[in-house]
Protein backbone atom coordinates (compact mmCIF):
# COMPACT_ATOMS: atom_id res chain seq x y z
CA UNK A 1 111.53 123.94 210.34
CA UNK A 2 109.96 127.50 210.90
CA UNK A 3 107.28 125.86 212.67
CA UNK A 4 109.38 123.75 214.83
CA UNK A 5 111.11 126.76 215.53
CA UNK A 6 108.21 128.86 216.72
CA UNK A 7 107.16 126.23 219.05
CA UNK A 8 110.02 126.33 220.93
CA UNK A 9 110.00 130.32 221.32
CA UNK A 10 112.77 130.48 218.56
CA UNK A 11 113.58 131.43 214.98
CA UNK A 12 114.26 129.72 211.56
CA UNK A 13 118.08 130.81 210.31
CA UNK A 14 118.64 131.20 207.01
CA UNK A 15 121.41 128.84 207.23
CA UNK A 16 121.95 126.16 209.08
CA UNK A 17 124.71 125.76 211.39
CA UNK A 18 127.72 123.78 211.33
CA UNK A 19 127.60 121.02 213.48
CA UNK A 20 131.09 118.98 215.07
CA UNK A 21 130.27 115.48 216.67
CA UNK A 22 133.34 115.43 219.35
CA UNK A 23 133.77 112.02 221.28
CA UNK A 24 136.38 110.40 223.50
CA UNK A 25 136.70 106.89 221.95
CA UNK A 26 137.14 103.94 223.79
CA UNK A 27 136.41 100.15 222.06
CA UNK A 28 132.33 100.93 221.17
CA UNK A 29 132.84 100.02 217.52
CA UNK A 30 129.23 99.37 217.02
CA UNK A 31 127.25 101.90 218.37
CA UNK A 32 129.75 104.52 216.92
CA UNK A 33 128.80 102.82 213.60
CA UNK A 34 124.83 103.55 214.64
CA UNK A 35 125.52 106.51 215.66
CA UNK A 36 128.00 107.99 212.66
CA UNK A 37 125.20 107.23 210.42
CA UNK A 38 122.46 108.54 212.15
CA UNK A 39 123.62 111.73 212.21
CA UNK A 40 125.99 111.94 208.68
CA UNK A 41 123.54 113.66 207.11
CA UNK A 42 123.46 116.57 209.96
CA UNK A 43 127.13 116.76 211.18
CA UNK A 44 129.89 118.82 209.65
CA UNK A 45 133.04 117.18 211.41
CA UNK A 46 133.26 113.94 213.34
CA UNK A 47 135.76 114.71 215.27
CA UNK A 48 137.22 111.46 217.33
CA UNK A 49 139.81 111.00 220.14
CA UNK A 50 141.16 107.80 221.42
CA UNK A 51 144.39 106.66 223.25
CA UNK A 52 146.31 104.05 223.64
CA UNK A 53 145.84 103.57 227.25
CA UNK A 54 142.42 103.09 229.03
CA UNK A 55 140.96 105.72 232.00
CA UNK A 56 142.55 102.84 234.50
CA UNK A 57 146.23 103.23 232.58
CA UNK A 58 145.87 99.53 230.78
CA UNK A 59 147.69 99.05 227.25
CA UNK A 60 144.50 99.12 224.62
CA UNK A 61 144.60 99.04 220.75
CA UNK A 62 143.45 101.59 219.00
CA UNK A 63 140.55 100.17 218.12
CA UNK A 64 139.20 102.96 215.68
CA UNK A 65 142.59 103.40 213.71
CA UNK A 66 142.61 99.81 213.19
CA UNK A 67 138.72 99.68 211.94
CA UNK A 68 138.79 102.42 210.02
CA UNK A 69 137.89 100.65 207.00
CA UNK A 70 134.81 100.25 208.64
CA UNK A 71 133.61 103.97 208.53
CA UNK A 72 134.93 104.95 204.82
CA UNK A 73 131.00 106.13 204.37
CA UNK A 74 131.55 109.22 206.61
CA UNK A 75 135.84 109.36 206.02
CA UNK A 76 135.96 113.01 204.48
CA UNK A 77 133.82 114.19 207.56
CA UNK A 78 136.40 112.60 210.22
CA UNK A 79 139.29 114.12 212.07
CA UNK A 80 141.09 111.96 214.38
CA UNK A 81 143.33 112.38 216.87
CA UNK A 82 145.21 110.10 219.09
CA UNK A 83 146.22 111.05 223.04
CA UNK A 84 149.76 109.21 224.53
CA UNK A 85 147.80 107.63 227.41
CA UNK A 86 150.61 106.00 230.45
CA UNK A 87 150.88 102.96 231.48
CA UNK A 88 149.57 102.93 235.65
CA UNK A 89 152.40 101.35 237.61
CA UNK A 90 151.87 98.47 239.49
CA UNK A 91 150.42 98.99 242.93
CA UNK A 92 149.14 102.83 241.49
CA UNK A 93 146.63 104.23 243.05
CA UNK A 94 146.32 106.66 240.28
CA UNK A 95 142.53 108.36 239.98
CA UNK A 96 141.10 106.90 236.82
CA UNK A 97 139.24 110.02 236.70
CA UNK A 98 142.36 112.04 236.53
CA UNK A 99 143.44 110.53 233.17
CA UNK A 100 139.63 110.71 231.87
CA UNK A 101 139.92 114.30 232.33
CA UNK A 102 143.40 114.71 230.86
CA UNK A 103 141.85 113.37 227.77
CA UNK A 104 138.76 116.04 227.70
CA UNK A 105 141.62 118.62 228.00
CA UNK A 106 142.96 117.26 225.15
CA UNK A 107 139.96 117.09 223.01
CA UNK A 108 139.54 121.20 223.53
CA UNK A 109 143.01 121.29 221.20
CA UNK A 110 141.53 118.52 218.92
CA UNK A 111 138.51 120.75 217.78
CA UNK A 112 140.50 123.60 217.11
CA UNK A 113 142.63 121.78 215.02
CA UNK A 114 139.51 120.49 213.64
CA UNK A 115 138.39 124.27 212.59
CA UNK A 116 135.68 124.32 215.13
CA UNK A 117 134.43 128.37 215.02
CA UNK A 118 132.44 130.49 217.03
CA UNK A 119 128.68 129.93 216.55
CA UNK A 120 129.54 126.28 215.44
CA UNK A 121 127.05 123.64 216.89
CA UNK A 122 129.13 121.41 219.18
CA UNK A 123 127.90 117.99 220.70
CA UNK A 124 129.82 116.69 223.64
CA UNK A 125 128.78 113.29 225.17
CA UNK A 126 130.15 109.62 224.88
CA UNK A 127 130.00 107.35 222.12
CA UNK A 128 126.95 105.38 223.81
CA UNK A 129 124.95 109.11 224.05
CA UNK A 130 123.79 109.41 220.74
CA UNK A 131 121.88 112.30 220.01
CA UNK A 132 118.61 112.20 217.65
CA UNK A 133 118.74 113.62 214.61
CA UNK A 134 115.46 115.92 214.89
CA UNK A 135 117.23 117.07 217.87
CA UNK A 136 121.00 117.80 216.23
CA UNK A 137 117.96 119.04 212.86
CA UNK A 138 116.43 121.56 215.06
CA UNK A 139 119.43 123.22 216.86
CA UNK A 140 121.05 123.83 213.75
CA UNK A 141 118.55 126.08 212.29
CA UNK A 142 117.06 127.67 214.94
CA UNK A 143 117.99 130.65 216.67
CA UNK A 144 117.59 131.78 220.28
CA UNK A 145 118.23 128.49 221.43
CA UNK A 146 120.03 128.55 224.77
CA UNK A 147 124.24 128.25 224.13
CA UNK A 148 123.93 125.31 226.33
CA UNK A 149 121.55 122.68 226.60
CA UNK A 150 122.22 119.12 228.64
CA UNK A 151 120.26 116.39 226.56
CA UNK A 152 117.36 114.54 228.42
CA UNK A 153 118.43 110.67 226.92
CA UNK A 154 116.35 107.70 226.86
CA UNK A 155 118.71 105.39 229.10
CA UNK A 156 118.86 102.19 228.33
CA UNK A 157 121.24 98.29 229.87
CA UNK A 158 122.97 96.23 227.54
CA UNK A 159 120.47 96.65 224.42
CA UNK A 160 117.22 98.71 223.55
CA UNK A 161 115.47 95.61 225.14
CA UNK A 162 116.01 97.20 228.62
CA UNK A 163 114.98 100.73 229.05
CA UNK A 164 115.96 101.70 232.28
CA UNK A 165 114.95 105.61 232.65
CA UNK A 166 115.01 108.99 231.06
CA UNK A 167 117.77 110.16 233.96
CA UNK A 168 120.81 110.38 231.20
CA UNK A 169 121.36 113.88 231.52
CA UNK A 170 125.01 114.49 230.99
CA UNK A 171 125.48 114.74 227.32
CA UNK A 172 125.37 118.33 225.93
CA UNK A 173 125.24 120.89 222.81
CA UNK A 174 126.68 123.92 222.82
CA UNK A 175 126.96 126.92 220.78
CA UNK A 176 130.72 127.07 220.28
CA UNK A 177 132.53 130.15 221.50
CA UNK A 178 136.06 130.45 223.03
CA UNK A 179 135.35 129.89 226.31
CA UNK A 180 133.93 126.76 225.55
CA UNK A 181 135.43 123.60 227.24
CA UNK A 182 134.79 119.95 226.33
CA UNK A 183 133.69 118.41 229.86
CA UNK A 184 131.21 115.80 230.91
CA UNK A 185 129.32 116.97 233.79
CA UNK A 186 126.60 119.05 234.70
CA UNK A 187 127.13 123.12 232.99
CA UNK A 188 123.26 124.51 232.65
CA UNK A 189 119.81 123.85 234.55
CA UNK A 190 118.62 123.39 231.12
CA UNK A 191 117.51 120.46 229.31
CA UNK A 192 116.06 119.38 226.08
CA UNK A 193 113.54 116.62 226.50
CA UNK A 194 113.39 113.52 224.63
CA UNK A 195 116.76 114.26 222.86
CA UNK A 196 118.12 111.01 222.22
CA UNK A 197 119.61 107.45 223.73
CA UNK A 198 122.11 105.98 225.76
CA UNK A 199 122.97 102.60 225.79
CA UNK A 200 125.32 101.93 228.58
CA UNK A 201 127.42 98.34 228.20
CA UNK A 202 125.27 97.70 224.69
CA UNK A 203 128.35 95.12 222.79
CA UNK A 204 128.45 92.56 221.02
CA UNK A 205 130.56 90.61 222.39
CA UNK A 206 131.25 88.57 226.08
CA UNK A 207 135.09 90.26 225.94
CA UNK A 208 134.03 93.74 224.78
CA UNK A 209 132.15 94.01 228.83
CA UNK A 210 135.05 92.90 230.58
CA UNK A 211 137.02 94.82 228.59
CA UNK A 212 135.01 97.93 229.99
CA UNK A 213 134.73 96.76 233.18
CA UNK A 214 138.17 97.03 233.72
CA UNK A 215 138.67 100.05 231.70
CA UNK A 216 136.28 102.91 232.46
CA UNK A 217 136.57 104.72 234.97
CA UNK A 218 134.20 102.90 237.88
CA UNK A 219 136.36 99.64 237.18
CA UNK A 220 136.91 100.35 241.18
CA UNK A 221 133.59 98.08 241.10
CA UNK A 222 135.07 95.24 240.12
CA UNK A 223 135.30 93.78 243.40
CA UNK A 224 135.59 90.17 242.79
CA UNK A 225 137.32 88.18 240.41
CA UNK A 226 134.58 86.12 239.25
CA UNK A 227 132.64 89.45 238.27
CA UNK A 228 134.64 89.00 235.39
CA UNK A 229 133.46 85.27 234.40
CA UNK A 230 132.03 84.85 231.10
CA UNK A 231 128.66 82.30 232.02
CA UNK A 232 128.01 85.01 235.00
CA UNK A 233 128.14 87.98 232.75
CA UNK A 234 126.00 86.45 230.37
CA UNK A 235 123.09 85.30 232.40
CA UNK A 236 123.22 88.74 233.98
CA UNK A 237 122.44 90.40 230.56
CA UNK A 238 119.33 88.36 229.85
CA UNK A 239 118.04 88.79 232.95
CA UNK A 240 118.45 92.68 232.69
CA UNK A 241 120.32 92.67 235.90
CA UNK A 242 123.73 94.09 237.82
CA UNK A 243 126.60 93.41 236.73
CA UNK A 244 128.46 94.51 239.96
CA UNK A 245 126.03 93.88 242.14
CA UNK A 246 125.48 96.94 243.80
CA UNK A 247 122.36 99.08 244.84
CA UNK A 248 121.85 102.36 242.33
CA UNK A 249 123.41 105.22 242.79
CA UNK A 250 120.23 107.66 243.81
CA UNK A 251 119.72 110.01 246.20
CA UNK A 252 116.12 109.60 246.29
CA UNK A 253 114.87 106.95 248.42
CA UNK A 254 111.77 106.20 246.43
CA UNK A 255 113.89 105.95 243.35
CA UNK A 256 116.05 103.31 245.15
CA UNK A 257 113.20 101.08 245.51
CA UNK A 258 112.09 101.29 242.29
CA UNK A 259 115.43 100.65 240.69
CA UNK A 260 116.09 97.31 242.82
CA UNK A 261 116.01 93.89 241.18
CA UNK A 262 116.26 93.04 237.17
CA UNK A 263 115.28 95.78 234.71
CA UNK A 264 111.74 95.09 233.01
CA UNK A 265 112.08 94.03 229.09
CA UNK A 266 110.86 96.06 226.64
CA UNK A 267 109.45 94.50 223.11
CA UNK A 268 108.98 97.65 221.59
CA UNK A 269 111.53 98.49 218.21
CA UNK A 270 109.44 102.03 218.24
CA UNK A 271 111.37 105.10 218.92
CA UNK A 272 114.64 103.43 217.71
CA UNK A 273 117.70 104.83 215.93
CA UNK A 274 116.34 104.59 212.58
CA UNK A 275 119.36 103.16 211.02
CA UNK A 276 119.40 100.22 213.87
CA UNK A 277 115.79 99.03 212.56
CA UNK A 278 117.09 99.31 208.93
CA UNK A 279 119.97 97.33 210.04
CA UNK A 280 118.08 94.85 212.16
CA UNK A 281 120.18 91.38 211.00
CA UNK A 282 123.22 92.99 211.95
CA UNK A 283 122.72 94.48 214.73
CA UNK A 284 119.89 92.12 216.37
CA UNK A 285 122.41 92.01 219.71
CA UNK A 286 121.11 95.29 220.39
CA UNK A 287 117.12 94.76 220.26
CA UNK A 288 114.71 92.19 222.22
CA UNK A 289 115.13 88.64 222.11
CA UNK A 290 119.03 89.28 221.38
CA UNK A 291 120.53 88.77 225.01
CA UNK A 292 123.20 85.95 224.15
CA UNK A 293 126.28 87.01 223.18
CA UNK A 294 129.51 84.67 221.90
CA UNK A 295 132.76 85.14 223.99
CA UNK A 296 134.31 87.35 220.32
């Protein structure tokens, strides 16, 4: 790790640092899987917040509380909290964003309660942002790092069989101090390169995406009814295309061209959470050739 260090302009600690995964937990039971285990061996805490309402104010299960069974491997590393979401009343015209934020407000209170501590090495980003473990490896025992970095993320649509970009940029890590604030948006001109993946709308099941669709926080694109329909859903995911039909959102001209139309597939397994590949059987929904999913 000296070495690493040096090439970066930093220097090897003597210890590493302690490292708390915090996300905001929505229904993503698989790729929290993925990612739990890709980085057990490097995070201190996984600290995990869910609600019983979604960002749009819709009744949800808690879907880790009742699958905890499922993570036992990592269960003296977890702290988990649970935010009283509100129901939206009909004909609301609540901001989804404004209960999305409530609940990164509430995660600040979760990690102290979790024992976070100043010089601790915090990662903020959604459960689909996983970071790499030589990234999470390096920032934990090297010093002179800057206290916050955004993560550059390999962005990928539906599985790792459609990269789309490397424009994921809103995941962070931070150096914990008491200022600190859990948030989801841009805080640094800083980025680390190469830092990781996101795969956006990556389930397993037909359900799970209309599930989000309605849920998250852009469910305001939902403009039709039959957006929702199973057969329509599907055929969008093998082709790699839009599943609210609408233009990207980019600034750039050029990039808007580019971006129009289907993504192109990818064949490659290289560069892949390693655990995925070791896993490939279970998780072969997630990696090329896999497009169909059942209804669940």
């Amino acid at each position: 790790m000296d070495y690493l260090c040096r090439l970066h302009g930093w220097s090897l600690r003597s210890e590493p640092r302690r490292v708390f995964d915090a996300i905001i937990f929505s229904n993503e039971l698989d790729l929290l899987e993925i990612r739990w285990k890709e980085l057990y061996p490097y995070v201190t805490k996984f600290v995990i917040l869910e609600a019983n309402t979604t960002f749009t104010g819709i009744t949800k299960p808690l879907y880790f509380s009742t699958n905890r069974d499922r993570f036992t491997f990592a269960e003296e590393k977890i702290f988990h909290g649970v935010f009283p979401g509100r129901v939206a009343s009909y004909g609301s015209n609540e901001d989804p964003f404004n209960l999305e934020s409530e609940q990164r407000v509430a995660m600040n209170g979760l990690l102290r309660q979790a024992s976070i501590s100043t010089g601790d090495l915090l990662i903020m980003s959604d459960t689909d942002e996983i970071p790499s473990p030589h990234t999470v490896k390096l920032l934990q025992w090297c010093d002179g790092a800057p206290p916050v970095l955004h993560l550059e993320l390999r962005n990928y649509m539906y599985s790792f069989e459609f990269p789309v970009d490397y424009d994921s940029w809103r995941a962070t890590i931070h150096i914990f101090n008491r200022w600190t604030q859990y948030r989801h948006s841009r805080q640094t001109d800083v980025i680390l390169s190469d830092a990781g993946w996101h795969c956006s709308f990556c389930f397993r099941y037909l359900r799970e995406f209309v599930f989000k669709m309605t849920a998250y926080s852009h469910a305001d694109r939902v403009r039709y009814k039959n957006f929702l329909d199973y057969n329509r859903i599907q055929k969008l995911i093998c082709r790699g295309d839009d599943l609210f039909d609408m233009l990207p959102e980019e600034y750039s001209f050029k990039d808007l061209i580019k971006k129009m139309g289907p993504i192109p597939r990818s064949s490659s397994a290289v560069h892949l959470p390693a655990y995925l590949i070791e896993n490939a059987d279970k998780f072969k929904f997630l990696l090329p050739g896999g497009c169909v999913r059942p209804p669940g």
